[in-house]
N, C-alpha and C. Protein backbone atom coordinates (compact mmCIF):
# COMPACT_ATOMS: atom_id res chain seq x y z
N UNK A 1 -31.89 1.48 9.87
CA UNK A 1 -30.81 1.52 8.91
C UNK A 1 -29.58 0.82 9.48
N UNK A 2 -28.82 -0.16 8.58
CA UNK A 2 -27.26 -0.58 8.86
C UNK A 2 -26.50 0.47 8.28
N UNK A 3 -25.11 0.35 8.70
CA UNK A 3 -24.08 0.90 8.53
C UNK A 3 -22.94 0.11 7.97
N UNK A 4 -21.90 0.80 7.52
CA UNK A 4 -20.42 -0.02 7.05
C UNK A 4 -19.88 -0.33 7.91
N UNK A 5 -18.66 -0.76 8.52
CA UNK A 5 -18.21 -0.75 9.65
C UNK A 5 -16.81 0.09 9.54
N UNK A 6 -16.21 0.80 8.45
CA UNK A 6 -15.27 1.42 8.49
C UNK A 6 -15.87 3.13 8.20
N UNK A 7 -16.38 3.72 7.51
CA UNK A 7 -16.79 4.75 7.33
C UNK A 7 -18.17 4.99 7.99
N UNK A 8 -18.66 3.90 8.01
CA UNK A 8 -20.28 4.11 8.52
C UNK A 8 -21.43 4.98 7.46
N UNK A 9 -21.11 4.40 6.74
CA UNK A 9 -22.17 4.79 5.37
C UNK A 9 -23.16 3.97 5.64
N UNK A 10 -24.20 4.51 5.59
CA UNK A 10 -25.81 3.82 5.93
C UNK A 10 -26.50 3.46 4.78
N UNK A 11 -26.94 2.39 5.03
CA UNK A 11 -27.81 1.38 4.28
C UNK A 11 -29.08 0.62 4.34
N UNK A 12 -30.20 0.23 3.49
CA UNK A 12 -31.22 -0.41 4.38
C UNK A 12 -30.72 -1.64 5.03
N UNK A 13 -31.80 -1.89 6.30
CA UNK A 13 -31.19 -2.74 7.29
C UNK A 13 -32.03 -4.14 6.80
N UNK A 14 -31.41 -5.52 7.22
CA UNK A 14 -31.54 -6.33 6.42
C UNK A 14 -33.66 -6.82 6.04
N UNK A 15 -34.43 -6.44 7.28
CA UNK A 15 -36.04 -6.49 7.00
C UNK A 15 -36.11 -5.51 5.79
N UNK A 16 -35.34 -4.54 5.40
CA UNK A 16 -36.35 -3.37 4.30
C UNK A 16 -36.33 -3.88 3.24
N UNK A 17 -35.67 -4.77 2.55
CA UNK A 17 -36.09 -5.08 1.43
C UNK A 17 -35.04 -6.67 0.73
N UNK A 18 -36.04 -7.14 0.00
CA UNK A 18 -35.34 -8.39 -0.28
C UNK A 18 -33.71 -8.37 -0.84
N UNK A 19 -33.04 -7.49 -1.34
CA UNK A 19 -31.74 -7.33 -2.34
C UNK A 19 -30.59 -7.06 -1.22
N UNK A 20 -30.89 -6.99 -0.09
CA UNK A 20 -30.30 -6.51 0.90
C UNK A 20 -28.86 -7.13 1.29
N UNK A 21 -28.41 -8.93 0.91
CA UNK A 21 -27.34 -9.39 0.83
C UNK A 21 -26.46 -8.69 -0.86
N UNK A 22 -26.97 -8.63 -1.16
CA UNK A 22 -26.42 -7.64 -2.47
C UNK A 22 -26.35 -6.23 -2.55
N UNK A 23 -26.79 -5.66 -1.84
CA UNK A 23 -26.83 -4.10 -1.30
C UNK A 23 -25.71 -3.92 -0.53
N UNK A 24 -25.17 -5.25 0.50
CA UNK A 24 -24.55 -5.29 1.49
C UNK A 24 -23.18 -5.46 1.03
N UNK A 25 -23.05 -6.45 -0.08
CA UNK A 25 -22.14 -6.37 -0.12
C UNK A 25 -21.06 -5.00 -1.12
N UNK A 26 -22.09 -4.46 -1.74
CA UNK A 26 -21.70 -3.40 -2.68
C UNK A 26 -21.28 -1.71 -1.37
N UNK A 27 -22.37 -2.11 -0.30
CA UNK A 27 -21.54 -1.01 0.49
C UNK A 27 -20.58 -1.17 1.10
N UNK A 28 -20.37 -2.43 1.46
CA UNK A 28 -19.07 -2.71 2.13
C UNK A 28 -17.81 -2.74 0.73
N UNK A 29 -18.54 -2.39 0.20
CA UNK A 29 -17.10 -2.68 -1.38
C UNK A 29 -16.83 -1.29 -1.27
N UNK A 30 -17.72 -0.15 -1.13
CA UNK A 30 -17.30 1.24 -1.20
C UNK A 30 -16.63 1.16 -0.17
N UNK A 31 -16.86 0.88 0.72
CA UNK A 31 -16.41 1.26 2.43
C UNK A 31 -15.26 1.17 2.24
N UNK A 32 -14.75 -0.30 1.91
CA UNK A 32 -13.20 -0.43 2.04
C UNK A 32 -12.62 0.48 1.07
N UNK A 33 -12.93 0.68 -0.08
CA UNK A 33 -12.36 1.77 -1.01
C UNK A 33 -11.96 3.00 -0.79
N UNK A 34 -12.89 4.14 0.43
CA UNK A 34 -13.25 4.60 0.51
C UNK A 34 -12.07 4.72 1.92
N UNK A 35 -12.00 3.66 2.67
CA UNK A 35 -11.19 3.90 3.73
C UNK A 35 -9.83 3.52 3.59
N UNK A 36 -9.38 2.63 2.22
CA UNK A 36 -8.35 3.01 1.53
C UNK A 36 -7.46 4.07 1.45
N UNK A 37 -8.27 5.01 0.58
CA UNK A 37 -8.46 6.07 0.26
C UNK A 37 -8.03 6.87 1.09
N UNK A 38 -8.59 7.43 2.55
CA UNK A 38 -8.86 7.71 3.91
C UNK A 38 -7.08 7.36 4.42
N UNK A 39 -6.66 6.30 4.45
CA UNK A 39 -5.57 5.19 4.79
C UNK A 39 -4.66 6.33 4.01
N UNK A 40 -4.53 6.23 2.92
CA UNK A 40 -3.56 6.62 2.13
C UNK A 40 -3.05 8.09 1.84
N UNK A 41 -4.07 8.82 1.90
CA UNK A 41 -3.77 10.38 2.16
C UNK A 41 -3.13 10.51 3.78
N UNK A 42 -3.18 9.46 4.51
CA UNK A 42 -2.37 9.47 6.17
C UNK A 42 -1.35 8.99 5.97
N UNK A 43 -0.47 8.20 5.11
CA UNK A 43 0.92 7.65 5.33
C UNK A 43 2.13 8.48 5.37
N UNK A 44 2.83 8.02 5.71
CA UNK A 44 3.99 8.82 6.35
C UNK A 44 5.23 6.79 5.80
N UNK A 45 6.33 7.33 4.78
CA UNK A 45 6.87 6.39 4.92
C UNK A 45 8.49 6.84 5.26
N UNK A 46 8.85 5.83 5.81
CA UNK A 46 10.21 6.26 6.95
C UNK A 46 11.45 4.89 6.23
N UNK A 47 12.64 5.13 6.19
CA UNK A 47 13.95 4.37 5.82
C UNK A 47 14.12 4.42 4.40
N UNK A 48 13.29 4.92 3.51
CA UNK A 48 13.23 5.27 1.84
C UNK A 48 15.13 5.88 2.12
N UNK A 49 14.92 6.89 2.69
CA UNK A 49 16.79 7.69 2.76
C UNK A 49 17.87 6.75 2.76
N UNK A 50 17.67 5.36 3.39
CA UNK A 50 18.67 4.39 2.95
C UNK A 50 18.76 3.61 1.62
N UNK A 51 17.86 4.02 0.82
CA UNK A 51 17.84 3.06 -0.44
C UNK A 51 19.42 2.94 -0.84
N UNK A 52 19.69 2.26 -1.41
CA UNK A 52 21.07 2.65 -2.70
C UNK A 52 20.57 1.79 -3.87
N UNK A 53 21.52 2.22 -4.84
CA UNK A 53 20.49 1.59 -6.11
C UNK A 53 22.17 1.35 -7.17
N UNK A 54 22.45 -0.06 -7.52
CA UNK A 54 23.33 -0.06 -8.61
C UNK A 54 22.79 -0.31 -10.08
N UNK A 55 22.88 0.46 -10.59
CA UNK A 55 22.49 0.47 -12.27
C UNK A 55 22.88 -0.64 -12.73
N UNK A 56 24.89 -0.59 -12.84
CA UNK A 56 25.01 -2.15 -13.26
C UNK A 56 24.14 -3.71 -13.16
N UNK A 57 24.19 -3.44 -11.73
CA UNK A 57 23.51 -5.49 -11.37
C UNK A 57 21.99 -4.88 -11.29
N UNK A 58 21.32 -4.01 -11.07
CA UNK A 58 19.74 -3.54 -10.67
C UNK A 58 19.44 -4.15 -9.34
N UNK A 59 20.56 -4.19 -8.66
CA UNK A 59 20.41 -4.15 -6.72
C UNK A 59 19.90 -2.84 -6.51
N UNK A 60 18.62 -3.02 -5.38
CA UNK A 60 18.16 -1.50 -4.61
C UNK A 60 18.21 -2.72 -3.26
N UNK A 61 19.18 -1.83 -2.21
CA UNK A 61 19.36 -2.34 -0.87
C UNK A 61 18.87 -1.09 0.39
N UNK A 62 18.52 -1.28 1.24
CA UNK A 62 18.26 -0.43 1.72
C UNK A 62 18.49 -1.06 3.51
N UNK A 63 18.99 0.09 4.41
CA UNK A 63 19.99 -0.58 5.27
C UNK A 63 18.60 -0.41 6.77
N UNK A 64 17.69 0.27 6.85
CA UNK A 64 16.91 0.26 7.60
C UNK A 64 15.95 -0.49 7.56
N UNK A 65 14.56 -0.82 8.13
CA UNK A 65 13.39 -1.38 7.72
C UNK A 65 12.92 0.24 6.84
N UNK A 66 12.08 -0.82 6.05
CA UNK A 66 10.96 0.58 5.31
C UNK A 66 9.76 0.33 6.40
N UNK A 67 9.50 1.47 6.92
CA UNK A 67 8.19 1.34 7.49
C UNK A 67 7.17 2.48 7.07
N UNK A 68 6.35 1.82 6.64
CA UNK A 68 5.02 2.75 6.39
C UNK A 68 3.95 2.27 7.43
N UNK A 69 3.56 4.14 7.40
CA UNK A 69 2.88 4.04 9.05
C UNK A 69 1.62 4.88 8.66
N UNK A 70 0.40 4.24 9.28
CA UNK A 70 -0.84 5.13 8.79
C UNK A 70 -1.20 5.61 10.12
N UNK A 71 -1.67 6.82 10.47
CA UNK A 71 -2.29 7.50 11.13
C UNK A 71 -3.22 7.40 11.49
N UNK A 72 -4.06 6.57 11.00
CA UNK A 72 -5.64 6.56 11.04
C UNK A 72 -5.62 5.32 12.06
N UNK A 73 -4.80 4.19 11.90
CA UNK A 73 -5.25 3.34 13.35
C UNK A 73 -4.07 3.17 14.15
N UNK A 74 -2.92 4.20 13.95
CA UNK A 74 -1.85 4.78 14.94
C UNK A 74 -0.63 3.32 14.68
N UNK A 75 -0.68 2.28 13.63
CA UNK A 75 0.55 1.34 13.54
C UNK A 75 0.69 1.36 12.02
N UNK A 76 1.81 0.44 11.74
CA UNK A 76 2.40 0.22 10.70
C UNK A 76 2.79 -0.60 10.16
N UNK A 77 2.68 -0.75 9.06
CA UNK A 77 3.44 -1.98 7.81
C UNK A 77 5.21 -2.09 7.62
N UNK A 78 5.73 -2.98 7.67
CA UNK A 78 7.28 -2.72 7.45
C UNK A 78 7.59 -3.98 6.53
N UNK A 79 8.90 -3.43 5.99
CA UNK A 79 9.91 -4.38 5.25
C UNK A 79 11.33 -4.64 6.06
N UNK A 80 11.55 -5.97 6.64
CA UNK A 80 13.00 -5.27 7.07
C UNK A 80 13.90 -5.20 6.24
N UNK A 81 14.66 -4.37 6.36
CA UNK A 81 16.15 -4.42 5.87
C UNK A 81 16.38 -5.23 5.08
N UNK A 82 17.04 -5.03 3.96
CA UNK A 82 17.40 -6.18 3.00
C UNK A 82 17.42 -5.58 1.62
N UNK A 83 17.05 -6.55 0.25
CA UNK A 83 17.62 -6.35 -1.63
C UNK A 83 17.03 -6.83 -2.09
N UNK A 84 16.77 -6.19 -3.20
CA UNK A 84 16.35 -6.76 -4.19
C UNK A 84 16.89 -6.83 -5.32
N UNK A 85 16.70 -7.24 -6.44
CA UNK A 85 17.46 -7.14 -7.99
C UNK A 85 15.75 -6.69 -9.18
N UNK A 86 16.49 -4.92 -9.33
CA UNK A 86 14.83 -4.79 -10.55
C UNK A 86 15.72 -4.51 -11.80
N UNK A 87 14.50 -4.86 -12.61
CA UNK A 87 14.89 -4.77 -14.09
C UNK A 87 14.47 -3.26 -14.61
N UNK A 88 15.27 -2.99 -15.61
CA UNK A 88 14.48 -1.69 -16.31
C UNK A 88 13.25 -2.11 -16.80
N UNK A 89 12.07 -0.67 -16.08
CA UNK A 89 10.60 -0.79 -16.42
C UNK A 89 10.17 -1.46 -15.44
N UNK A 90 10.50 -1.89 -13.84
CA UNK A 90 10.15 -2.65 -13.07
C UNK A 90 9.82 -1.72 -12.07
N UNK A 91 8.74 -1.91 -11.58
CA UNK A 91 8.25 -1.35 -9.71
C UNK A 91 9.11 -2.27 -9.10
N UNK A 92 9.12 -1.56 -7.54
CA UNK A 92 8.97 -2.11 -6.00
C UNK A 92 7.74 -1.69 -5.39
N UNK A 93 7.35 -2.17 -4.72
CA UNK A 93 6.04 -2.11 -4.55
C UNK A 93 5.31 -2.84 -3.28
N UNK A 94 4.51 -2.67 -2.24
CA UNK A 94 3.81 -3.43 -1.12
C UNK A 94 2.76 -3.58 -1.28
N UNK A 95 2.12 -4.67 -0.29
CA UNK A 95 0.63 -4.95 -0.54
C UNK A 95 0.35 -4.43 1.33
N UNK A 96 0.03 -3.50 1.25
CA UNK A 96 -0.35 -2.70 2.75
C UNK A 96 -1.72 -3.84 3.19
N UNK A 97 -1.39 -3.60 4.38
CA UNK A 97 -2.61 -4.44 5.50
C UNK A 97 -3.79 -3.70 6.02
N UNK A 98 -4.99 -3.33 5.60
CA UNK A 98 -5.04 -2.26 5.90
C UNK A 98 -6.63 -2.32 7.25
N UNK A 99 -6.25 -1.29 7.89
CA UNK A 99 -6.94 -1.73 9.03
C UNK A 99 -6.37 -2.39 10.37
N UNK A 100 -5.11 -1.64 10.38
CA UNK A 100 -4.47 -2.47 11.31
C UNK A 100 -4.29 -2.41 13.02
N UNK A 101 -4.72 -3.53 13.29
CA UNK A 101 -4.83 -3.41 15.05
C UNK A 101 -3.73 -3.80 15.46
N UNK A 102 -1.93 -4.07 14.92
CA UNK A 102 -1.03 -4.36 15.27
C UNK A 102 0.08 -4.12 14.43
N UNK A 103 1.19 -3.90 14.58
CA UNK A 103 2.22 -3.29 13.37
C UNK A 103 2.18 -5.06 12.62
N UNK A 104 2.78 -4.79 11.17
CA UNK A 104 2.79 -6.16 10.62
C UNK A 104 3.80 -5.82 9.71
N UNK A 105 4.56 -6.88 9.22
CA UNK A 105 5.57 -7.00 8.15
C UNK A 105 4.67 -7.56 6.96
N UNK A 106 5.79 -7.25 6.22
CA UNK A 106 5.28 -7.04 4.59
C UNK A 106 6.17 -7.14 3.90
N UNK A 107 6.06 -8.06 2.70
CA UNK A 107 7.01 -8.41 1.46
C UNK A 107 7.49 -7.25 0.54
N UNK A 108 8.42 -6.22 0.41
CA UNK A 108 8.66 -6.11 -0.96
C UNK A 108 8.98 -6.04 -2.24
N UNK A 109 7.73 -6.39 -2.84
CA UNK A 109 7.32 -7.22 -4.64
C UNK A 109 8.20 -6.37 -5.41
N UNK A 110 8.54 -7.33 -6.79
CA UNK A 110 9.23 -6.72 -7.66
C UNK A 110 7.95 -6.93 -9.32
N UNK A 111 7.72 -5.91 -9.53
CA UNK A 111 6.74 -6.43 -11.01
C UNK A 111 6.52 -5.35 -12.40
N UNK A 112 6.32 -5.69 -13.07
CA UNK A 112 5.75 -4.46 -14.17
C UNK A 112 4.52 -3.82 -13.67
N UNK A 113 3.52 -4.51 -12.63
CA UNK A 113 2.22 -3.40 -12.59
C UNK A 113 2.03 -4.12 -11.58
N UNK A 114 0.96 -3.44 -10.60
CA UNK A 114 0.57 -3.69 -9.25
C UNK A 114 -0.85 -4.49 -9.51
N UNK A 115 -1.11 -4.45 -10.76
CA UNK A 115 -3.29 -4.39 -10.88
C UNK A 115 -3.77 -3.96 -10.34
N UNK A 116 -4.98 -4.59 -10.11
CA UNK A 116 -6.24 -3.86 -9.64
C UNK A 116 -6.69 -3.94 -8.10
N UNK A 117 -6.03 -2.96 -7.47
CA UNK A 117 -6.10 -3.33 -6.08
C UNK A 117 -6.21 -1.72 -5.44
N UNK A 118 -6.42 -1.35 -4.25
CA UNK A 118 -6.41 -0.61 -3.45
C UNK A 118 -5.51 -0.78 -2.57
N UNK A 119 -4.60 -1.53 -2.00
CA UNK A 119 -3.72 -2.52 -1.36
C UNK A 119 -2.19 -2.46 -1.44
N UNK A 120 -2.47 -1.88 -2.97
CA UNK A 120 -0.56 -1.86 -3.39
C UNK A 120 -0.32 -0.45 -3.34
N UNK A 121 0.98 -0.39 -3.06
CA UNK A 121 1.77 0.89 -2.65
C UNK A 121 2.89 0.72 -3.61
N UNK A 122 3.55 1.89 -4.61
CA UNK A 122 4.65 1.49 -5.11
C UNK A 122 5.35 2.54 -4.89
N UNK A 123 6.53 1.96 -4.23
CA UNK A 123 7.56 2.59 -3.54
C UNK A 123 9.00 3.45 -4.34
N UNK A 124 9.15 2.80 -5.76
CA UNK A 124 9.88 3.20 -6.20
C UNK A 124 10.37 2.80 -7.58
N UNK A 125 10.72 2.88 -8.94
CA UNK A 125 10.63 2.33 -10.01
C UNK A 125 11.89 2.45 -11.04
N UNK A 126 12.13 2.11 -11.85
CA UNK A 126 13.10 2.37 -12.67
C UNK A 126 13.07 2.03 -14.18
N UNK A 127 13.92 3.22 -14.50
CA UNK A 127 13.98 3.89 -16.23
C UNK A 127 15.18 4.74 -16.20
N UNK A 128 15.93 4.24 -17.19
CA UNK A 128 17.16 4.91 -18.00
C UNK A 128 17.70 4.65 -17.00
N UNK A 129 17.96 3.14 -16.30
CA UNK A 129 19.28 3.15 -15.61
C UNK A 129 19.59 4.30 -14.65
N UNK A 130 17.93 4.49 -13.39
CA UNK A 130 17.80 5.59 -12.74
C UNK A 130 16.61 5.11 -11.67
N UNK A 131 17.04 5.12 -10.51
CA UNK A 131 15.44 4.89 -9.61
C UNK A 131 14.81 5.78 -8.89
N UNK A 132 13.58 5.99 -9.72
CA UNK A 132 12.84 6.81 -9.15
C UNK A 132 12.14 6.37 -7.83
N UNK A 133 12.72 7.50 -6.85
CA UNK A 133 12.11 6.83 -5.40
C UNK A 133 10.67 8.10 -5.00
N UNK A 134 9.49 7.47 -4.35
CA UNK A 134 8.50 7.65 -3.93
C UNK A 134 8.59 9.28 -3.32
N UNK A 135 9.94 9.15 -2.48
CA UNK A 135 10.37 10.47 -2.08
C UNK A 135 11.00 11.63 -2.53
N UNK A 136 10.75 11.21 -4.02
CA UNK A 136 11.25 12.14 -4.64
C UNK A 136 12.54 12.60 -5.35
N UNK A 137 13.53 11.07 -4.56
CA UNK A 137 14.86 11.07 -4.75
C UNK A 137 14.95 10.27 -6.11
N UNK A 138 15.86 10.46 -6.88
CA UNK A 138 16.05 9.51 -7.99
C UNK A 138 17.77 9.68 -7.70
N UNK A 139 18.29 7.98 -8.17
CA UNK A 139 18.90 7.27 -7.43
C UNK A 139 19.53 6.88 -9.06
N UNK A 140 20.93 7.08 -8.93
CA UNK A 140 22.13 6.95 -10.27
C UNK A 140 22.99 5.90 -10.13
């Protein structure tokens, strides 16, 4: 039997049967999902407390890096320091690295929806001239 290489979910190994590049790739599709998943019930995100948010212009500035940090391979994703301008009905939002053997920086996106990903993190959003932050804070 093969295995995944993130969860180690077992599979036939490539002699057992002809479908086996197509078998392969459908377990490695769970795997990553799966260790997503795994990833995301571990984060811990840190500098959210500096947000500020002006209703007028739809500036959210925030005076620290955002760093989100997963537990599971002991580093982290960051934003440094810096602004953005969101519209009402708009996320902030990251595309996490996931699997990481070194801390890494990371863009963060401004959009109506993240799609279809396992990947995006949305950090914080806004309605009625109000930002709802991840942490619970909503921001006037």
């Amino acid at each position: 039997m093969s295995e995944t290489t993130k969860l180690k979910i077992t599979f036939p190994s490539e002699d057992e049967d002809y479908w086996y590049p197509t078998f392969e790739l459908f377990a490695n599709g769970i795997d990553a999902y799966l260790y997503a998943s795994v990833e995301d019930r571990n984060l811990i995100i840190t500098g959210l407390e500096t947000l500020t948010f002006n209703p007028a212009t739809g500036q959210v500035t925030w005076t620290s890096d955002l760093k989100i940090r997963t537990f599971v391979m002991g580093y982290y994703c960051y934003v440094p320091a810096g602004s953005i301008t969101i519209e009402e009905g708009q996320i902030g939002y990251v595309e996490l690295v996931r699997g990481l053997t070194e801390n890494a920086q990371i863009e963060l996106k401004v959009g109506n929806s993240v799609g279809k990903t396992d990947n995006a993190l949305v950090l914080f959003f806004r309605e009625n001239n109000k930002l709802y932050v991840r942490n619970g804070q909503i921001l006037l």
